[in-house]
Protein backbone atom coordinates (compact mmCIF):
# COMPACT_ATOMS: atom_id res chain seq x y z
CA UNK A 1 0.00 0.00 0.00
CA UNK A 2 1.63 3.20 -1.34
CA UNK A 3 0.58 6.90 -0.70
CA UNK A 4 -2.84 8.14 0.88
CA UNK A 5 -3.99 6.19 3.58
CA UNK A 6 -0.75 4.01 3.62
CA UNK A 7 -0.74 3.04 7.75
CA UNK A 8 1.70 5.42 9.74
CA UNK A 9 0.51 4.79 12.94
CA UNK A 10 -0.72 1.35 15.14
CA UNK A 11 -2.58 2.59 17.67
CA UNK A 12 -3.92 -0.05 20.22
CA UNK A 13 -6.09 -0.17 23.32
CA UNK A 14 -4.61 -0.99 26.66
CA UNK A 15 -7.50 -3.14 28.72
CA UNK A 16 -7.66 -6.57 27.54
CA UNK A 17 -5.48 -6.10 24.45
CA UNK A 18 -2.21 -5.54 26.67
CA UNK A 19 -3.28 -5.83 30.16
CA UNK A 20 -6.37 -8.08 31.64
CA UNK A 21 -8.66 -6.92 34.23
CA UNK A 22 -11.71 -7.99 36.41
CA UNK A 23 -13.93 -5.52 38.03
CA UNK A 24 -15.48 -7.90 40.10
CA UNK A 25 -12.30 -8.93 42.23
CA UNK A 26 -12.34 -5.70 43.67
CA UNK A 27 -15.95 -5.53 44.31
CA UNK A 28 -15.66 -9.40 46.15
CA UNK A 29 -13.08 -7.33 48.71
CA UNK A 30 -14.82 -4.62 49.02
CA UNK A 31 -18.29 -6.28 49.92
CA UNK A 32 -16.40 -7.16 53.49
CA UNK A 33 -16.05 -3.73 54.29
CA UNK A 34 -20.38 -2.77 53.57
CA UNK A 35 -23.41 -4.60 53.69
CA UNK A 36 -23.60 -4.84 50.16
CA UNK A 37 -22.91 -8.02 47.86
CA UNK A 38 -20.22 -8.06 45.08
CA UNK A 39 -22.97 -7.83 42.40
CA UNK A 40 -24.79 -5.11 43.86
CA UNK A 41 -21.40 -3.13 44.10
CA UNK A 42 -20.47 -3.56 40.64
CA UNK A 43 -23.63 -2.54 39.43
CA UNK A 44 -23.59 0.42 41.15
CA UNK A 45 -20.47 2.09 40.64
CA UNK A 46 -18.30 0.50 37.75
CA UNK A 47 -19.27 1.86 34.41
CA UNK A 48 -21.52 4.54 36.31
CA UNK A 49 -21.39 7.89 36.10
CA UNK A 50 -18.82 8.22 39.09
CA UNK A 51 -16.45 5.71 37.66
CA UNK A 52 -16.77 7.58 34.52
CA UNK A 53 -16.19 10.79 35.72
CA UNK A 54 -13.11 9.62 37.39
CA UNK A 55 -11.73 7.68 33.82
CA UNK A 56 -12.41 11.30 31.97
CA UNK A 57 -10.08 13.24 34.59
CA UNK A 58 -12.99 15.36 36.00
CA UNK A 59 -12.67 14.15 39.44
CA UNK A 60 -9.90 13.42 41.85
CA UNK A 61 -8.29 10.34 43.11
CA UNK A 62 -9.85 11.07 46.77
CA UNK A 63 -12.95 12.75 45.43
CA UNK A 64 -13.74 9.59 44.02
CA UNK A 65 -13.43 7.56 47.09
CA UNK A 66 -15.43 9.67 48.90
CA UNK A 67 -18.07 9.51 46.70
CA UNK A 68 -17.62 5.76 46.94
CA UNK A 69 -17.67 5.52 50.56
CA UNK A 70 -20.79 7.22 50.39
CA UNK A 71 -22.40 5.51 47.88
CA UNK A 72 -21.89 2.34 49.38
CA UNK A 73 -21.73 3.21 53.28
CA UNK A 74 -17.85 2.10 53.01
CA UNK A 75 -16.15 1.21 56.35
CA UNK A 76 -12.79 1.47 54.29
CA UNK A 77 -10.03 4.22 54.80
CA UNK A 78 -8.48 5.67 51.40
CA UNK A 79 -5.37 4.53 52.25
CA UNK A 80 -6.85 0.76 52.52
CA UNK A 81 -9.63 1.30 49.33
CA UNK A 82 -6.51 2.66 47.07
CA UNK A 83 -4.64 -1.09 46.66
CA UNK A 84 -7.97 -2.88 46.53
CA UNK A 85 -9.14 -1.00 44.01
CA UNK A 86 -5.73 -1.29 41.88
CA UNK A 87 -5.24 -4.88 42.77
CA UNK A 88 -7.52 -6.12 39.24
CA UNK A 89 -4.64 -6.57 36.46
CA UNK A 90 -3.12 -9.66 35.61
CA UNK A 91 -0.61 -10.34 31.96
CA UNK A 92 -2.04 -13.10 30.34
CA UNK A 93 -0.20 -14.78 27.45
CA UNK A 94 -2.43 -13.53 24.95
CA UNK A 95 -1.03 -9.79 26.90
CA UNK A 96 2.23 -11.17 26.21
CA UNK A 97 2.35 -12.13 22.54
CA UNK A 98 0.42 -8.60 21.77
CA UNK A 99 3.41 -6.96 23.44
CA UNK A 100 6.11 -8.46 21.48
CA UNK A 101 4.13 -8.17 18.07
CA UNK A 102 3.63 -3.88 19.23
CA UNK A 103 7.72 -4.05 20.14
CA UNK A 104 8.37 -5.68 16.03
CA UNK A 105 6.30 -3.11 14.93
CA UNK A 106 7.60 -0.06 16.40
CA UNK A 107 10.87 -0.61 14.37
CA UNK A 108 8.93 0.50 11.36
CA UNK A 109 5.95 2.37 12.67
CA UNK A 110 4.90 4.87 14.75
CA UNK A 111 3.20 3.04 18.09
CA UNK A 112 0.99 4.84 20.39
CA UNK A 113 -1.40 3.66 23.31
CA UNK A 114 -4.92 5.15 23.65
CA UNK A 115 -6.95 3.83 27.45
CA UNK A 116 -9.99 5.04 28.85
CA UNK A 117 -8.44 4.91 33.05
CA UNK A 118 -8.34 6.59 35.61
CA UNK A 119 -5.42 8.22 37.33
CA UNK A 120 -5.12 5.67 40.42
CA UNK A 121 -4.87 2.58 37.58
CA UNK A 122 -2.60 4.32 35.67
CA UNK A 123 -0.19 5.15 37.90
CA UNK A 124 -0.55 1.28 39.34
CA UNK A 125 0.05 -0.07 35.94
CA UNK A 126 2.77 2.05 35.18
CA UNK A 127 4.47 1.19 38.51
CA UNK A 128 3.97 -2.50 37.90
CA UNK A 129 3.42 -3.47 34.22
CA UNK A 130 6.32 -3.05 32.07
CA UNK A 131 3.87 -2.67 28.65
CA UNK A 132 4.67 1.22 28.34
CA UNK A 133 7.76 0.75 27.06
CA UNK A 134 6.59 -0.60 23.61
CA UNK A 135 4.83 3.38 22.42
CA UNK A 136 6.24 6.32 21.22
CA UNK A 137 2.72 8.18 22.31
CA UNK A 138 0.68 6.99 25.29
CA UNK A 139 -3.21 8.57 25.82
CA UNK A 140 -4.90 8.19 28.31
CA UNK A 141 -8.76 9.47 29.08
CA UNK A 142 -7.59 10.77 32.46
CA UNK A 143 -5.02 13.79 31.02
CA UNK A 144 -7.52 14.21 27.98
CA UNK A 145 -10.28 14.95 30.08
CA UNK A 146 -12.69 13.00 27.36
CA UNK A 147 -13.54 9.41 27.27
CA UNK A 148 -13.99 6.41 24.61
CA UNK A 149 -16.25 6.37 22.32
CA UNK A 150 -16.72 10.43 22.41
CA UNK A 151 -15.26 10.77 18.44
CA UNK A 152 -13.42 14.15 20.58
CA UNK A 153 -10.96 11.41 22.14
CA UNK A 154 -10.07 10.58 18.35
CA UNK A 155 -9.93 13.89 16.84
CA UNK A 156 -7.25 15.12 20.01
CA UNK A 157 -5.71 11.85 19.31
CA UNK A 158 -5.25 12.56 15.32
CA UNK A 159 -4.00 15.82 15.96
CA UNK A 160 -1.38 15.04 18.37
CA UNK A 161 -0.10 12.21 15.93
CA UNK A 162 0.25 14.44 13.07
CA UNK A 163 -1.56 12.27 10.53
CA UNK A 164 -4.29 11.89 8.59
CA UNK A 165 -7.27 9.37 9.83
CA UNK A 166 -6.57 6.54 6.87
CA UNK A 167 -3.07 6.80 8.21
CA UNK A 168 -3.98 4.79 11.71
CA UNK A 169 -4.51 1.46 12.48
CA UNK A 170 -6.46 1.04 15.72
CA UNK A 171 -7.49 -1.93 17.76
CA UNK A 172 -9.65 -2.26 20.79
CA UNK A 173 -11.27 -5.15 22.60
CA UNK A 174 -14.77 -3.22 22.80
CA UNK A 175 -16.47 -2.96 19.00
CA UNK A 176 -18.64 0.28 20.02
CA UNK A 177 -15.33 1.72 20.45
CA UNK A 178 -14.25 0.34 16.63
CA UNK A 179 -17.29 1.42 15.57
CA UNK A 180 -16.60 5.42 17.18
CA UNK A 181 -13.19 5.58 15.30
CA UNK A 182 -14.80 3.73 11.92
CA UNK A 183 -16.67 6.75 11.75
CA UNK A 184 -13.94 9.02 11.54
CA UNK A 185 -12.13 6.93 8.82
CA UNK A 186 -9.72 5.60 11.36
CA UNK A 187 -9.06 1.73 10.01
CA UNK A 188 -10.46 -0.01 12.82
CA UNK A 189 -10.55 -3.53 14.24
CA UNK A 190 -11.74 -5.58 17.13
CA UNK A 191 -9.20 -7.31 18.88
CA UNK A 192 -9.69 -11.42 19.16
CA UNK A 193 -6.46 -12.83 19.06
CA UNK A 194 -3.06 -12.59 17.73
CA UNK A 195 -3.76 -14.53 14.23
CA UNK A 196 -6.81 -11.79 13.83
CA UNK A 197 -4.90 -9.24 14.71
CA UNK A 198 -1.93 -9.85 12.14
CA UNK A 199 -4.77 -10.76 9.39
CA UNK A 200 -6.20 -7.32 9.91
CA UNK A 201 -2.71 -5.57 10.06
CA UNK A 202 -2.09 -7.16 6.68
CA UNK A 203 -5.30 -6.54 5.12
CA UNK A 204 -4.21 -2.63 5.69
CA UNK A 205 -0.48 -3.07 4.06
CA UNK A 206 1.18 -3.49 7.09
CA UNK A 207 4.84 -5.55 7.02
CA UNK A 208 5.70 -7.24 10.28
């Protein structure tokens, strides 16, 4: 692929592309410390407006506890919620082999990270998953202020990389997410598996 719309950029998602997570082992731990079950706790405050509040930058790392604590009649200090609430991430081959394929292509592409999280994971994962090393650009939704799938996150994303739209190549776990940057002309594609994911990279005229 030669000329407009050849790929300049991979751009790839961070939660279950790079890094796995599971809301619901901090909600088990933090069920001991209110009279609320794990279920009812992860209804209530992960993917809710709080939690997504926090993710777009809006809110504070305390703020958000508090609001927590409240919401749930918490019996847990900050200090104590902060590691609980961190403690979700595990590197799973899959992770692993996603990792090394980003650290080939970097050699001949631009490579840059785009995550909706909030401050307190980021700064965890940072601290304790080496996976940052692999991007020339990291985003996050916490600095940007804006969150996935708002087409805003894209656009600020665009013009920070310097390149057109048809010049990306984006992958992310979620496909209303795909489906966000699609519409901007970003070349999109769910993430599956490695084997998918180097099918898709060729069907765009990547070399890895």
């Amino acid at each position: 692929m030669t000329g407009k719309g050849k790929i300049k950029v991979i751009l790839c998602d961070l939660g279950r592309v790079l890094v796995d997570f599971n809301h619901e082992t901090a909600a088990r731990r933090i069920s001991c410390f209110c009279a609320k079950t794990p279920q009812e706790i992860f209804r209530l405050f992960f993917d809710s407006p709080v939690t997504n509040a926090f993710e777009a930058g809006k809110i504070s790392p305390r703020d958000f506890y508090l609001q927590v604590k409240e919401m749930l009649n918490l019996q847990l200090g900050y200090d104590s919620f902060i590691p609980i609430w961190n403690d979700i991430f595990t590197l799973s081959v899959k992770n692993r082999e996603v990792y090394a394929l980003m650290n080939r292509l970097r050699v001949n592409y631009q490579t840059a990270l785009l995550s909706n999280i909030n401050l307190l994971h980021y700064e965890y994962l940072q601290k304790n998953f080496p996976v940052f090393d692999v991007f020339n650009k990291v985003f996050v939704s916490c600095h940007l202020g804006v969150t996935k799938p708002d087409k805003l996150i894209y656009q600020k994303v665009i013009e920070e990389l310097g390149v057109t739209a048809e010049e990306i190549f984006y992958i992310d776990d979620r496909p209303e997410l795909i489906q966000s940057a699609q519409g901007l002309c970003i070349k999109s594609f769910v993430f599956k598996d490695i084997p998918q994911l180097k099918r898709d990279l060729a069907s765009v005229g990547v070399v890895f």
